[in-house]
N, C-alpha and C. Protein backbone atom coordinates (compact mmCIF):
# COMPACT_ATOMS: atom_id res chain seq x y z
N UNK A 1 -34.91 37.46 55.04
CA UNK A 1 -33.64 37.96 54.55
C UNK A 1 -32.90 38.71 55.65
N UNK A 2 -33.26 39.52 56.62
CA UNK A 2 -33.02 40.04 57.35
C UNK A 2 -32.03 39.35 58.64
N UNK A 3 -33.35 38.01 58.68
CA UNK A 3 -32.81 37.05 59.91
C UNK A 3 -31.29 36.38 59.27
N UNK A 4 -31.31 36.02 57.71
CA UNK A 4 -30.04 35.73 57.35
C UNK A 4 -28.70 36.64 57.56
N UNK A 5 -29.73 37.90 57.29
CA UNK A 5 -27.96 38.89 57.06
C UNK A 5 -27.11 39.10 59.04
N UNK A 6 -28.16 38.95 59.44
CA UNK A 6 -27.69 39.47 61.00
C UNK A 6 -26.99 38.09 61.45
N UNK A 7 -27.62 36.65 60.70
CA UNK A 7 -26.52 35.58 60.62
C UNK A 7 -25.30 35.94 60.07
N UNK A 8 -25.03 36.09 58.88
CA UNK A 8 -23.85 36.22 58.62
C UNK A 8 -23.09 37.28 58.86
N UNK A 9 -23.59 38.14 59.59
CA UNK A 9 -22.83 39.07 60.07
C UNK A 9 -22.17 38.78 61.54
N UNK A 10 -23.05 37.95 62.33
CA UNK A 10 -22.72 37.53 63.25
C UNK A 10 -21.36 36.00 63.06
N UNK A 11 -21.72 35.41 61.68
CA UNK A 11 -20.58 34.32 61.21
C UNK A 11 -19.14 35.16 61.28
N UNK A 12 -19.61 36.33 60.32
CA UNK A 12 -18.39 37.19 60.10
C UNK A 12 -17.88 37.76 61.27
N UNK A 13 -18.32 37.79 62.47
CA UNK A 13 -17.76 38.32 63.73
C UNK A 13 -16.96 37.43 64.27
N UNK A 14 -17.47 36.55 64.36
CA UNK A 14 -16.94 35.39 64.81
C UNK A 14 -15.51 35.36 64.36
N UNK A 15 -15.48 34.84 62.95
CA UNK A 15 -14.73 34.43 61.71
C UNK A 15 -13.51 35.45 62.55
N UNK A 16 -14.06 36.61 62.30
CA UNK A 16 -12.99 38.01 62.53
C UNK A 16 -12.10 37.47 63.90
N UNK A 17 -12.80 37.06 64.73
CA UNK A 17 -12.04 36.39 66.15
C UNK A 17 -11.31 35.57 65.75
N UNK A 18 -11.50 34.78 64.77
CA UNK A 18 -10.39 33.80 64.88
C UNK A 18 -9.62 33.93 64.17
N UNK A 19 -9.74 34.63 62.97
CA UNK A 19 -8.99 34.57 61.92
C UNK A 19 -8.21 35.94 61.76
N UNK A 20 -8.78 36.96 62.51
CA UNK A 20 -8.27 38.56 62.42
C UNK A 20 -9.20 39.24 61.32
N UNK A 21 -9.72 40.31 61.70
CA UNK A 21 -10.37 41.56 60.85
C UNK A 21 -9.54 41.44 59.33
N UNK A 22 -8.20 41.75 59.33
CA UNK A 22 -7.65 41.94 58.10
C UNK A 22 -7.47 40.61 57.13
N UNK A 23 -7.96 39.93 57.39
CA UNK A 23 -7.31 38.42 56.79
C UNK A 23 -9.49 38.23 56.47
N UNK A 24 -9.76 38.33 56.87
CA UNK A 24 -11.69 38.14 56.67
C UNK A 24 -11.55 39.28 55.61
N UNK A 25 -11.44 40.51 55.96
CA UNK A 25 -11.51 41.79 54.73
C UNK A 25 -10.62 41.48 53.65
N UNK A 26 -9.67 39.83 53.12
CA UNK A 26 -9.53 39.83 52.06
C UNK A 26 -10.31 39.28 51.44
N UNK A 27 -11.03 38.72 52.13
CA UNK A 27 -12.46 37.27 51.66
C UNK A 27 -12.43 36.58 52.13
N UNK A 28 -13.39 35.38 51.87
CA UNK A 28 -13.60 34.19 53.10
C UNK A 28 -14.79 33.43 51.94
N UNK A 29 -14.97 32.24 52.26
CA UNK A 29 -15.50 31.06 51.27
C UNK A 29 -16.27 30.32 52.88
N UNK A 30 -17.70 29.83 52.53
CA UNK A 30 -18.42 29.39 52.53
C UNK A 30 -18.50 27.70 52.18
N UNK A 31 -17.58 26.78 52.63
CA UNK A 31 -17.99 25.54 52.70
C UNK A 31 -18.23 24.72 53.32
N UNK A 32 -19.58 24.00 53.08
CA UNK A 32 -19.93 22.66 54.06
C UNK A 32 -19.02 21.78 54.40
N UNK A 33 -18.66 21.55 55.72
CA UNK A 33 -17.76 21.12 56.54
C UNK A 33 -17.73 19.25 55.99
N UNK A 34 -19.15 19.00 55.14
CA UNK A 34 -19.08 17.65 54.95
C UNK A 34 -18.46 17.46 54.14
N UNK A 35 -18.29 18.32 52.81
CA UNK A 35 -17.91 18.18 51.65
C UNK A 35 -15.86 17.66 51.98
N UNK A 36 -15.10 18.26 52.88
CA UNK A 36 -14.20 18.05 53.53
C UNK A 36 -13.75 16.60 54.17
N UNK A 37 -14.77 16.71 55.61
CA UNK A 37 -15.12 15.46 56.11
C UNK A 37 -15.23 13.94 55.23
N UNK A 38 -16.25 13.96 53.81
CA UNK A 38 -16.19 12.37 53.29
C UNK A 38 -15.14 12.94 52.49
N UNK A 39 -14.40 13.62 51.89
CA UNK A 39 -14.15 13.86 50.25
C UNK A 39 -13.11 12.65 50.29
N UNK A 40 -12.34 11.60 51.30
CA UNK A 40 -12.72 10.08 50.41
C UNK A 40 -12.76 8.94 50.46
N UNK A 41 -14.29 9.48 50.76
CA UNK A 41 -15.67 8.67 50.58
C UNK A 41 -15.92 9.06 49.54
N UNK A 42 -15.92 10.15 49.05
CA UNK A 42 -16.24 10.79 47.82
C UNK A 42 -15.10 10.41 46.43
N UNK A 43 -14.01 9.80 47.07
CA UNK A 43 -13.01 9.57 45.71
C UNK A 43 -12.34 10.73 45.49
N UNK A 44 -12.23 11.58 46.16
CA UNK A 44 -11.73 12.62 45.88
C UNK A 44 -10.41 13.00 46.38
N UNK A 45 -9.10 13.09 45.71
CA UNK A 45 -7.94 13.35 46.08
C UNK A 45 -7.98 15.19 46.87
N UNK A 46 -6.77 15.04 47.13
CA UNK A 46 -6.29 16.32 48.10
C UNK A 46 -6.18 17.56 47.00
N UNK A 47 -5.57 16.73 45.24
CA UNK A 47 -5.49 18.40 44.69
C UNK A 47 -7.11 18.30 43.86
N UNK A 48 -8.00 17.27 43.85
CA UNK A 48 -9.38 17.78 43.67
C UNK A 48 -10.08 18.84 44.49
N UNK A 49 -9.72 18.21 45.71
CA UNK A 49 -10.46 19.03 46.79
C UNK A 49 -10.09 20.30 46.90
N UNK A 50 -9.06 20.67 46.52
CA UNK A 50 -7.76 21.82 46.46
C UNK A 50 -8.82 22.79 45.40
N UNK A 51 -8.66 22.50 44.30
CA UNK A 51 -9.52 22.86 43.10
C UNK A 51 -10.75 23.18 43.31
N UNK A 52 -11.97 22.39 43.63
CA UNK A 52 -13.35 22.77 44.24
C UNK A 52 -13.05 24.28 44.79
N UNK A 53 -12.07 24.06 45.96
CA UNK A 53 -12.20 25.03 47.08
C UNK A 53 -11.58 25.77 45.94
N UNK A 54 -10.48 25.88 45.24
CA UNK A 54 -10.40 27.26 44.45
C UNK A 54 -11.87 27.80 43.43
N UNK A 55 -12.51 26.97 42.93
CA UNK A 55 -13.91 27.43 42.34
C UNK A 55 -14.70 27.91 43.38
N UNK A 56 -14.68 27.39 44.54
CA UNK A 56 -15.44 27.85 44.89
C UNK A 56 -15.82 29.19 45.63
N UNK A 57 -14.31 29.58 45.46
CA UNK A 57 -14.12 31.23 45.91
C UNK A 57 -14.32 31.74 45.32
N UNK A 58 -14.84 31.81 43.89
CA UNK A 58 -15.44 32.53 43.25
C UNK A 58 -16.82 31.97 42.85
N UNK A 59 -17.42 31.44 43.50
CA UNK A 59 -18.83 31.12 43.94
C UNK A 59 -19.60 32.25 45.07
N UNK A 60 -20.55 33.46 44.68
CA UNK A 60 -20.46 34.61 45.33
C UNK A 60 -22.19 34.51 45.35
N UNK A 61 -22.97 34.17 44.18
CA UNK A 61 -24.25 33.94 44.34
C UNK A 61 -24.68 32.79 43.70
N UNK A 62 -26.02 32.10 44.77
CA UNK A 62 -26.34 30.99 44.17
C UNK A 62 -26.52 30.89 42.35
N UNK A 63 -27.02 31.98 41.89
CA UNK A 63 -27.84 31.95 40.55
C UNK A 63 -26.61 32.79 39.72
N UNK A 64 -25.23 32.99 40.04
CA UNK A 64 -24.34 33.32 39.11
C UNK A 64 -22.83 32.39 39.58
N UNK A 65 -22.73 31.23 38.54
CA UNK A 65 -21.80 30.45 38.66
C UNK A 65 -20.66 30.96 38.65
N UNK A 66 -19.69 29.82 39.36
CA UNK A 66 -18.03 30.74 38.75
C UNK A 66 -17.42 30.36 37.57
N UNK A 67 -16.37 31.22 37.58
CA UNK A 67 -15.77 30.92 35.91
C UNK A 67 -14.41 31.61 36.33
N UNK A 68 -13.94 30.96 37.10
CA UNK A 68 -12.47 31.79 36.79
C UNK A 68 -11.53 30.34 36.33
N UNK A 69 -10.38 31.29 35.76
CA UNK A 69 -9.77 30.45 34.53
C UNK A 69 -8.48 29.72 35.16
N UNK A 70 -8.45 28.45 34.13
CA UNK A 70 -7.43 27.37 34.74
C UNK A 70 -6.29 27.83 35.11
N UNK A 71 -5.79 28.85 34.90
CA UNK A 71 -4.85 29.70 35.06
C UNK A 71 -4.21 30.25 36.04
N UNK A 72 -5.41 30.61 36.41
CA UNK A 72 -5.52 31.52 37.94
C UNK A 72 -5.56 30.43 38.63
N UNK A 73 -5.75 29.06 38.62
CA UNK A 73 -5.83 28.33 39.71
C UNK A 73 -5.00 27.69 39.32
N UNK A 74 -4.03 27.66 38.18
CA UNK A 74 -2.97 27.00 38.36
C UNK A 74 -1.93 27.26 39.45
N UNK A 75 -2.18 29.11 39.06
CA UNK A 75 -0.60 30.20 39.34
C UNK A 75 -1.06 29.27 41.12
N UNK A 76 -2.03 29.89 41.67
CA UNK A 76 -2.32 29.79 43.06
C UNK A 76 -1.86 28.56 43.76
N UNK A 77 -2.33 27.40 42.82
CA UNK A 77 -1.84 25.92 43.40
C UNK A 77 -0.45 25.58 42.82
N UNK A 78 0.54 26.65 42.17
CA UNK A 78 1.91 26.18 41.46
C UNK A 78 1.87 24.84 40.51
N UNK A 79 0.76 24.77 40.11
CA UNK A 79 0.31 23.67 38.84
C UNK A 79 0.43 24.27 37.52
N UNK A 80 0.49 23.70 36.23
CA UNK A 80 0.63 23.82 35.31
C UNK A 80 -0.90 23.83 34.69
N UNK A 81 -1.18 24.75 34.13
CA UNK A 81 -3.01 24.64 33.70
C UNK A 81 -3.56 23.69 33.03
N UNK A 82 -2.26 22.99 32.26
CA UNK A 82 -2.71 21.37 31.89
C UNK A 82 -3.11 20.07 32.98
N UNK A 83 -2.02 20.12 33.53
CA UNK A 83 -2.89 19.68 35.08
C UNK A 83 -3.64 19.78 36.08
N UNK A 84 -4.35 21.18 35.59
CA UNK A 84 -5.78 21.79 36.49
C UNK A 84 -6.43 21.25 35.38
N UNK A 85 -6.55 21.39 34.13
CA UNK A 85 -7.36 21.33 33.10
C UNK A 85 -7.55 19.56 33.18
N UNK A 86 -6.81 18.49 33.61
CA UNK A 86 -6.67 16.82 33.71
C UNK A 86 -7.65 16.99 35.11
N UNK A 87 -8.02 17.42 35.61
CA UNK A 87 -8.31 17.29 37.49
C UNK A 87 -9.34 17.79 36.79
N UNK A 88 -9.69 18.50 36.11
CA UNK A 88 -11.09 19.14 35.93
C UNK A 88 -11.59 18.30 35.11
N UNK A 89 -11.25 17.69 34.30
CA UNK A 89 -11.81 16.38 33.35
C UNK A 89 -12.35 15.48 34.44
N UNK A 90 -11.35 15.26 35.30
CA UNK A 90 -11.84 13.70 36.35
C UNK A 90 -13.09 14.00 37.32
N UNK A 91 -13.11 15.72 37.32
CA UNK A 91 -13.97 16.10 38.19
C UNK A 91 -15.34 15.87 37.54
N UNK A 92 -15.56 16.80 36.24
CA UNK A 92 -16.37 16.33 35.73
C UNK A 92 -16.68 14.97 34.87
N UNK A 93 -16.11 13.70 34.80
CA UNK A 93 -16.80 12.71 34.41
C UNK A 93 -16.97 12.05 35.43
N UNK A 94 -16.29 12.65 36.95
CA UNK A 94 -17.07 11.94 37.95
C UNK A 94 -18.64 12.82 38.55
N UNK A 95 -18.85 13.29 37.99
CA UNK A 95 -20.63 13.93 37.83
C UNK A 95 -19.89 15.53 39.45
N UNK A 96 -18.75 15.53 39.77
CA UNK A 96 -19.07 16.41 40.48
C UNK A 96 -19.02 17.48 40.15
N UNK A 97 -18.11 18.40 39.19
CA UNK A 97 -18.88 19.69 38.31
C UNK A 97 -19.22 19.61 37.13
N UNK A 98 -20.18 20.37 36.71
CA UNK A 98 -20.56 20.20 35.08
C UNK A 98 -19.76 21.88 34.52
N UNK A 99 -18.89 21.84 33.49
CA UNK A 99 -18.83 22.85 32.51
C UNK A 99 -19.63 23.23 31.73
N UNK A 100 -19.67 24.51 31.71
CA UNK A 100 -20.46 25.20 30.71
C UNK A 100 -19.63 26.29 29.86
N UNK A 101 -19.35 26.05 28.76
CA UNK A 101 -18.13 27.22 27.78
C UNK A 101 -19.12 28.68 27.26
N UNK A 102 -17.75 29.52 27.84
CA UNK A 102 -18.31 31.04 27.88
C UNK A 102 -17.33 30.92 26.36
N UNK A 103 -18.71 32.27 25.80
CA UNK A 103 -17.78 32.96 24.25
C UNK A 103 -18.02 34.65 24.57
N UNK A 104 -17.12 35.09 24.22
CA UNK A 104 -17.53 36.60 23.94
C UNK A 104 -18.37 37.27 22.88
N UNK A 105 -18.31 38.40 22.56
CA UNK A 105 -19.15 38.79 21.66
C UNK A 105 -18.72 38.64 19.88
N UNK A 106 -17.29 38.24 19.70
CA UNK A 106 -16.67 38.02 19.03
C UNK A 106 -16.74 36.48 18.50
N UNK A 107 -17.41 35.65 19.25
CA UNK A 107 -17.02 34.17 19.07
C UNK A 107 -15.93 33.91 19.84
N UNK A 108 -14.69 34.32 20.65
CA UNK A 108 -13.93 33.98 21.25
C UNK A 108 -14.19 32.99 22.69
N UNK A 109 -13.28 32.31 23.16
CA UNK A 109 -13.61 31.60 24.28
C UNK A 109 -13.26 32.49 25.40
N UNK A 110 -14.16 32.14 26.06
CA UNK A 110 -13.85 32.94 27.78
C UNK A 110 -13.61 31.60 28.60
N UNK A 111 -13.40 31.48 29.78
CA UNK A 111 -13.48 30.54 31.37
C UNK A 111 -14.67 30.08 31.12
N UNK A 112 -14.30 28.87 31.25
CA UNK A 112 -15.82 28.11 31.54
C UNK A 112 -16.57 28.41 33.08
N UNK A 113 -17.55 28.23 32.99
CA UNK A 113 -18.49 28.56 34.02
C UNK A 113 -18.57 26.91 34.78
N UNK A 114 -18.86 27.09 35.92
CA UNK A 114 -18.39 25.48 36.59
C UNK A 114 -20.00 25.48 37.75
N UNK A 115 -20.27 24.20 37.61
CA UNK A 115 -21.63 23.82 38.76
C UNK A 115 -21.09 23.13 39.52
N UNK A 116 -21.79 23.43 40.49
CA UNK A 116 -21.36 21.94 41.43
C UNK A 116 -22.46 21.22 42.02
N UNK A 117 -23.62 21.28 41.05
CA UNK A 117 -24.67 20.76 41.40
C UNK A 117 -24.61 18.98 41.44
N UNK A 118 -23.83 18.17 40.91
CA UNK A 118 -23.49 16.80 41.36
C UNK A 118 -22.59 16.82 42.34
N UNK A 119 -21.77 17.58 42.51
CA UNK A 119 -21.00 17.47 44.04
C UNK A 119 -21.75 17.82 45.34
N UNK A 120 -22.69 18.56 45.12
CA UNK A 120 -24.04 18.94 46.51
C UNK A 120 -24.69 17.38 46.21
N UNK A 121 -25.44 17.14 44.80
CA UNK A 121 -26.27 15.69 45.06
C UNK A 121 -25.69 14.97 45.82
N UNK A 122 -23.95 14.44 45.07
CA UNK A 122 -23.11 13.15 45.56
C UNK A 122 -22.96 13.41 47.71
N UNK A 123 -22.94 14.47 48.35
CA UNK A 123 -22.68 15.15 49.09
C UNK A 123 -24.16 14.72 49.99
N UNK A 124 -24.70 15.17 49.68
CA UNK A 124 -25.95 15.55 50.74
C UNK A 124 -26.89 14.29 51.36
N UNK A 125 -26.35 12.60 50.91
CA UNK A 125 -26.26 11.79 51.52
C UNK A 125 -25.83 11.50 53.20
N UNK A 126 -24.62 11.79 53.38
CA UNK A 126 -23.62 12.25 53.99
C UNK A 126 -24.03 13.09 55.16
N UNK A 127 -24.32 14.39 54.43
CA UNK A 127 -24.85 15.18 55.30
C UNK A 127 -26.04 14.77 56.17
N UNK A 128 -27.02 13.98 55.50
CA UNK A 128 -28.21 14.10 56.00
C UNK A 128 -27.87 12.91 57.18
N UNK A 129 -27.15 11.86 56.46
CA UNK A 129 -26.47 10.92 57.82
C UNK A 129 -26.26 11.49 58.95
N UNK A 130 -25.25 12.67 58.72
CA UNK A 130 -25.00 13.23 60.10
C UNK A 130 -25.64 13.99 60.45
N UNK A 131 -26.89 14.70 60.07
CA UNK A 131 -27.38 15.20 60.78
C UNK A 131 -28.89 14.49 61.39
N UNK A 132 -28.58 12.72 60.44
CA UNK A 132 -29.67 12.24 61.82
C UNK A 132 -29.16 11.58 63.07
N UNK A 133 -27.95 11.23 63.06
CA UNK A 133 -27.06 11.22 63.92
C UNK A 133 -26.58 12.53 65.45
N UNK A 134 -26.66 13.31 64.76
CA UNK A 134 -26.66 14.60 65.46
C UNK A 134 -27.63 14.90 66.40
N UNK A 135 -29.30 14.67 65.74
CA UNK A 135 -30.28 14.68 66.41
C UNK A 135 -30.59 13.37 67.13
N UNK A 136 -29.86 11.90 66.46
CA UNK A 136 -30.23 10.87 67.23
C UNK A 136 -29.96 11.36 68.76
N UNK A 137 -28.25 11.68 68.93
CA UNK A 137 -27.36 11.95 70.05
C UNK A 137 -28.26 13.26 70.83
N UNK A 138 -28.58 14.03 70.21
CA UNK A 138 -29.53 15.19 71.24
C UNK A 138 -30.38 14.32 71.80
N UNK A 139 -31.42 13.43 71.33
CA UNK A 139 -32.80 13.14 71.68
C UNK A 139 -32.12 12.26 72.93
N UNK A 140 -31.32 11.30 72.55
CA UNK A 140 -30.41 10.45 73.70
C UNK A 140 -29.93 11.31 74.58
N UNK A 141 -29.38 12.47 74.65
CA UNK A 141 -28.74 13.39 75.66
C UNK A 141 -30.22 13.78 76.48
N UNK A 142 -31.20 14.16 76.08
CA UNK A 142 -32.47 14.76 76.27
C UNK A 142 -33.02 13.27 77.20
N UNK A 143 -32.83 12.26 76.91
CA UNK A 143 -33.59 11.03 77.79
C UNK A 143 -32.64 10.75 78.74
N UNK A 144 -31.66 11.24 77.77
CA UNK A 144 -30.26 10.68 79.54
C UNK A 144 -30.61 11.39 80.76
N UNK A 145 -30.81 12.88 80.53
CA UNK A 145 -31.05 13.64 81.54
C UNK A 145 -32.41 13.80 82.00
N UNK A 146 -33.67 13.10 81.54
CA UNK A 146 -34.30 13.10 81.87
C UNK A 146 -34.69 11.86 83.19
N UNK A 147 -34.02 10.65 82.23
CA UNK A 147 -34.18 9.23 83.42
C UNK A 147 -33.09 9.92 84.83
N UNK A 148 -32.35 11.01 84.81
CA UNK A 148 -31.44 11.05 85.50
C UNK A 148 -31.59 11.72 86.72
N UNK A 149 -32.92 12.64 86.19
CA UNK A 149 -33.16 13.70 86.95
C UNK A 149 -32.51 14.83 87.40
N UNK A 150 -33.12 15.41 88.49
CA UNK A 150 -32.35 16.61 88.68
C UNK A 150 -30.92 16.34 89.75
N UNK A 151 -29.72 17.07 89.60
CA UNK A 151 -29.17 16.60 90.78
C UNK A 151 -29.58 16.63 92.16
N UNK A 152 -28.85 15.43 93.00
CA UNK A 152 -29.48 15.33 94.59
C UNK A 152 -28.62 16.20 94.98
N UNK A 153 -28.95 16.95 96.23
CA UNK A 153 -27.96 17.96 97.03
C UNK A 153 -28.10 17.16 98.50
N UNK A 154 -26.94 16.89 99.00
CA UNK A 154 -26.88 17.03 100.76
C UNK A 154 -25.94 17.82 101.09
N UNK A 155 -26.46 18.29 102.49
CA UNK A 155 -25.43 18.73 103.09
C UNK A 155 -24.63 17.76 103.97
N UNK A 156 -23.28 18.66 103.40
CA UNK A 156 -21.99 17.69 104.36
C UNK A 156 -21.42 19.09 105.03
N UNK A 157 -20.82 18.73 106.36
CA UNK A 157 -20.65 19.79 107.64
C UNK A 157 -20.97 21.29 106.85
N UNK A 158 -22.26 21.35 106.78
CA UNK A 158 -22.99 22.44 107.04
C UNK A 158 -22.83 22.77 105.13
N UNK A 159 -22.05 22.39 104.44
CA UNK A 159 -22.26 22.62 103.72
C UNK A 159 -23.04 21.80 102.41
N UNK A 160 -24.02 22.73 100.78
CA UNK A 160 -24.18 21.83 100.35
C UNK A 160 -23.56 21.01 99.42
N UNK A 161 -23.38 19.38 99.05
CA UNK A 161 -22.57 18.97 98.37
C UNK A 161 -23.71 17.77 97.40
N UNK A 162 -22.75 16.98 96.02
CA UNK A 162 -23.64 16.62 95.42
C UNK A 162 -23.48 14.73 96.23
N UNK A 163 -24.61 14.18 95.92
CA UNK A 163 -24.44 12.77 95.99
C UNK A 163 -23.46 12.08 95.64
């Protein structure tokens, strides 16, 4: 746990460089660069992908889902919550989030709670492609420079230069 937090503290330093201290201290989201990269390969339009990334800012711990309401991601994307609420249908009968309906203590409805445990399954194909790809290209970089050896040095008028 330790070795993680001094990661993300070190992400967050970073982050802070590029993005500015004050703009990180409003928040910052956590997504796999693949989910981006195929989304379509994945079938996934620009205001799906739009949507995810709004759930998923309120995705804060693995073991407590988000639930913020069509509403709030309407106002944000200037959509009408009937047309977040149509994008969230397509999302889920294409297996990439599952709903789960919140009630209060009253019987009333709350925000549904949203997974994205078929969008990691549909996803992590993908990923794993590129990351045997990734390591194919190291192991190849690693033999390139090995058949290659070290560089030759001569000297040319007194000085040294490469082959």
């Amino acid at each position: 746990m330790v070795a993680q937090n001094k990661q993300s503290t070190a992400t967050l330093k970073e982050n802070e460089k590029k993005w500015g201290k004050d703009l990180m201290e409003a928040g910052w989201t956590a997504v796999p660069s693949i989910v981006l990269e195929k989304q379509a390969a994945l079938g996934l339009d620009s205001v799906e992908v739009n949507i995810l990334l709004h759930l998923m800012t309120y995705w804060w711990h693995a073991d407590n889902k988000p639930y913020p309401s069509k509403r709030a991601i309407a106002e944000a994307m200037n959509y009408t919550p009937r047309h977040i609420q149509r994008k969230l249908d397509a999302l889920e009968k294409a297996g990439f989030i599952e709903r789960e309906k919140r009630f209060d203590s009253a019987g009333g409805q709350l925000s549904n709670r949203y997974s994205f445990n078929g969008l990691i399954k549909a996803v992590r194909p993908y990923a794993e492609e590129k990351n045997q790809q990734r390591e194919k290209n190291r192991t190849e970089e690693v033999e390139r420079r090995r058949r290659k050896g070290r560089p030759k040095l001569a000297a040319v008028n007194g000085k040294i230069a490469d082959d």
